[in-house]
Protein backbone atom coordinates (compact mmCIF):
# COMPACT_ATOMS: atom_id res chain seq x y z
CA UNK A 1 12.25 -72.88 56.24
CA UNK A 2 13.51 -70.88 59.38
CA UNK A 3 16.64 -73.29 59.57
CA UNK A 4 17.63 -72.59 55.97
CA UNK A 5 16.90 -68.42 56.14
CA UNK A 6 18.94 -68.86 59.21
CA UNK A 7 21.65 -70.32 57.17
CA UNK A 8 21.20 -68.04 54.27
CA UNK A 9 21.27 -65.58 56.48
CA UNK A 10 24.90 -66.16 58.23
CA UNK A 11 26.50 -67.86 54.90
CA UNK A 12 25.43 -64.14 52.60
CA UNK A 13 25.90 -62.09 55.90
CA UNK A 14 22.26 -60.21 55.06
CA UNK A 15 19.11 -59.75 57.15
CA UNK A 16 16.28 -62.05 57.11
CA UNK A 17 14.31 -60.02 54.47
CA UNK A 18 16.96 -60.39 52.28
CA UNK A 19 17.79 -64.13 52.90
CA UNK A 20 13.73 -64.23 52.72
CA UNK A 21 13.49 -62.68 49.47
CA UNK A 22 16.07 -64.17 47.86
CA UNK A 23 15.37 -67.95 49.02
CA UNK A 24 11.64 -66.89 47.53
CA UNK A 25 12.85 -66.04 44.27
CA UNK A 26 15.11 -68.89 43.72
CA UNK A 27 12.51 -71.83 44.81
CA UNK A 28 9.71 -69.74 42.55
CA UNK A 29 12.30 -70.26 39.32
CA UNK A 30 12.53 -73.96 40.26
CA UNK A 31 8.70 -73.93 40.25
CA UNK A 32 8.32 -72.28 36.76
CA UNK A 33 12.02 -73.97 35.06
CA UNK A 34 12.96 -77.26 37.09
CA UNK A 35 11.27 -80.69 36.58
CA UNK A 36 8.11 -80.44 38.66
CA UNK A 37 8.09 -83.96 40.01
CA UNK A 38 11.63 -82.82 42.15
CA UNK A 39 10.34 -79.68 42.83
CA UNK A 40 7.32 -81.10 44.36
CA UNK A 41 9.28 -83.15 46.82
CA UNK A 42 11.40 -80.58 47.81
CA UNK A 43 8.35 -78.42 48.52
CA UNK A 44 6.69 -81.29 50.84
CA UNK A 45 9.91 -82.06 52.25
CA UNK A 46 10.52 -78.86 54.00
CA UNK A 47 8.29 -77.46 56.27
CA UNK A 48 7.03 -73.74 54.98
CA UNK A 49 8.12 -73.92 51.53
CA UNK A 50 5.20 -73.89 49.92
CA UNK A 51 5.33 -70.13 51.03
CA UNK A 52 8.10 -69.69 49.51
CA UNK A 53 6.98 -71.04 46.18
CA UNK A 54 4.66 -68.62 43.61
CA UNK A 55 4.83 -66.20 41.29
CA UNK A 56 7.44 -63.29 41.47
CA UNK A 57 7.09 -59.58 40.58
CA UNK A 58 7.26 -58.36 37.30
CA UNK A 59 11.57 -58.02 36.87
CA UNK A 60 12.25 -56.50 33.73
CA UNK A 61 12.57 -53.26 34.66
CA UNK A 62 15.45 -54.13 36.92
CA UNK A 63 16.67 -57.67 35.60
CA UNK A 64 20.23 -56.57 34.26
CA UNK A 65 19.19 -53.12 33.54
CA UNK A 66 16.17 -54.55 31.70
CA UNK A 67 17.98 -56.99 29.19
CA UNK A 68 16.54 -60.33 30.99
CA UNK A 69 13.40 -59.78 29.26
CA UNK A 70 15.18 -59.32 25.99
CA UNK A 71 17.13 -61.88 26.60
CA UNK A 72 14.23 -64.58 27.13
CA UNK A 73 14.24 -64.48 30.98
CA UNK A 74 15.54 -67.94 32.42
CA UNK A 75 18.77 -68.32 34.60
CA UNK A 76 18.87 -64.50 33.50
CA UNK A 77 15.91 -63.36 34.90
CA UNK A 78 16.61 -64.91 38.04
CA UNK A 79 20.10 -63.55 38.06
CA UNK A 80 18.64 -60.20 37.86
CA UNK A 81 16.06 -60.59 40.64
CA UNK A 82 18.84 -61.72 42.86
CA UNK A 83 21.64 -58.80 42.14
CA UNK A 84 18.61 -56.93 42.63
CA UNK A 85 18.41 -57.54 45.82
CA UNK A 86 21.67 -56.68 46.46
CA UNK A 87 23.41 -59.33 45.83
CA UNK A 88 26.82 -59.66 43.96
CA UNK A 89 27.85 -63.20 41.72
CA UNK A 90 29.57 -64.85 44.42
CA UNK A 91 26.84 -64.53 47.77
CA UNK A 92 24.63 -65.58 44.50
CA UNK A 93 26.46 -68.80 44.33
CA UNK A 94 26.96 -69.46 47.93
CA UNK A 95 23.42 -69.03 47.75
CA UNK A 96 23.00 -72.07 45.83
CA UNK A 97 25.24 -73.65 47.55
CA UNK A 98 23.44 -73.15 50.44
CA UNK A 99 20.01 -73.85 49.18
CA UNK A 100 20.89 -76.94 47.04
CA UNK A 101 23.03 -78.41 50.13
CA UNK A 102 20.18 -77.63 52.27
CA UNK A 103 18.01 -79.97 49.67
CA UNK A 104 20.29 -82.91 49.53
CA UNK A 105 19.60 -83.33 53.24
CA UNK A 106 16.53 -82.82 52.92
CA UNK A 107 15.52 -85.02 49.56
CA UNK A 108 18.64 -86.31 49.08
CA UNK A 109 21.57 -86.31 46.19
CA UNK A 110 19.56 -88.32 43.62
CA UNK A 111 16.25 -86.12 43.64
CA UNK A 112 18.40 -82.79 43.97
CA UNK A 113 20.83 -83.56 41.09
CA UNK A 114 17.64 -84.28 38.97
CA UNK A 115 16.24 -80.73 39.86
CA UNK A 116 19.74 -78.79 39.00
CA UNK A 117 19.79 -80.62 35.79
CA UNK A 118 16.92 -80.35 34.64
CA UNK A 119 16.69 -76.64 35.13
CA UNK A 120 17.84 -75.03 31.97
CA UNK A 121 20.96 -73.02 32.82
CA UNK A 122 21.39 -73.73 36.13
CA UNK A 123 23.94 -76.42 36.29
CA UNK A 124 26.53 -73.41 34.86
CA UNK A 125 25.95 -71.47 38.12
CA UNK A 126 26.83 -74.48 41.11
């Protein structure tokens, strides 16, 4: 996992907590909205994810000034976690492209594209 915060890190030009954090939040919405047979070879595949991997705090009071919850939570919800960290909509998607470049080399194309798809909303956002 140090090798992709690392990269996080450099690509969003934020400190590791950040980087940390937001990583966190992203691979914890693949664990509750993606397929769970990709997600589960991501998580073996790289070494300290399954740290990384959980339940998140409670967002709503912060996710898009607390319409994520109204809106059913999803790709908004996460959206919300991540601006609340700071970030704006494009270090969100060089986020993704970070992480989901990161997984293609580490699961490959195949097993990656069947994670984006099959996370509702997500596709929109890479």
């Amino acid at each position: 996992m140090e090798e992709l915060v690392q990269r996080v890190m450099r690509a969003l030009g934020v400190d590791a907590e950040t980087a940390q954090s937001a990583i966190r939040a992203v691979f914890s919405f693949l664990n509750r909205e993606g397929p769970e047979a990709e997600m589960a070879k991501l998580v073996a595949a790289i070494d300290g994810a399954e740290d990384y991997v959980g339940p998140t705090p409670d967002q709503d009071a912060v996710t898009l000034g607390g319409l994520g919850g109204l809106m059913g939570g999803g790709i908004m919800e996460i959206l919300g976690e991540l601006q609340s960290l700071g970030l704006d909509i494009g270090q969100i998607q060089t986020l993704g492209e970070e992480i989901f470049g990161f997984a293609r080399e580490k699961v490959g194309t195949e097993t990656t594209d069947k994670l984006v798809r099959g996370t509702p909303g997500l596709s929109q956002f890479l």
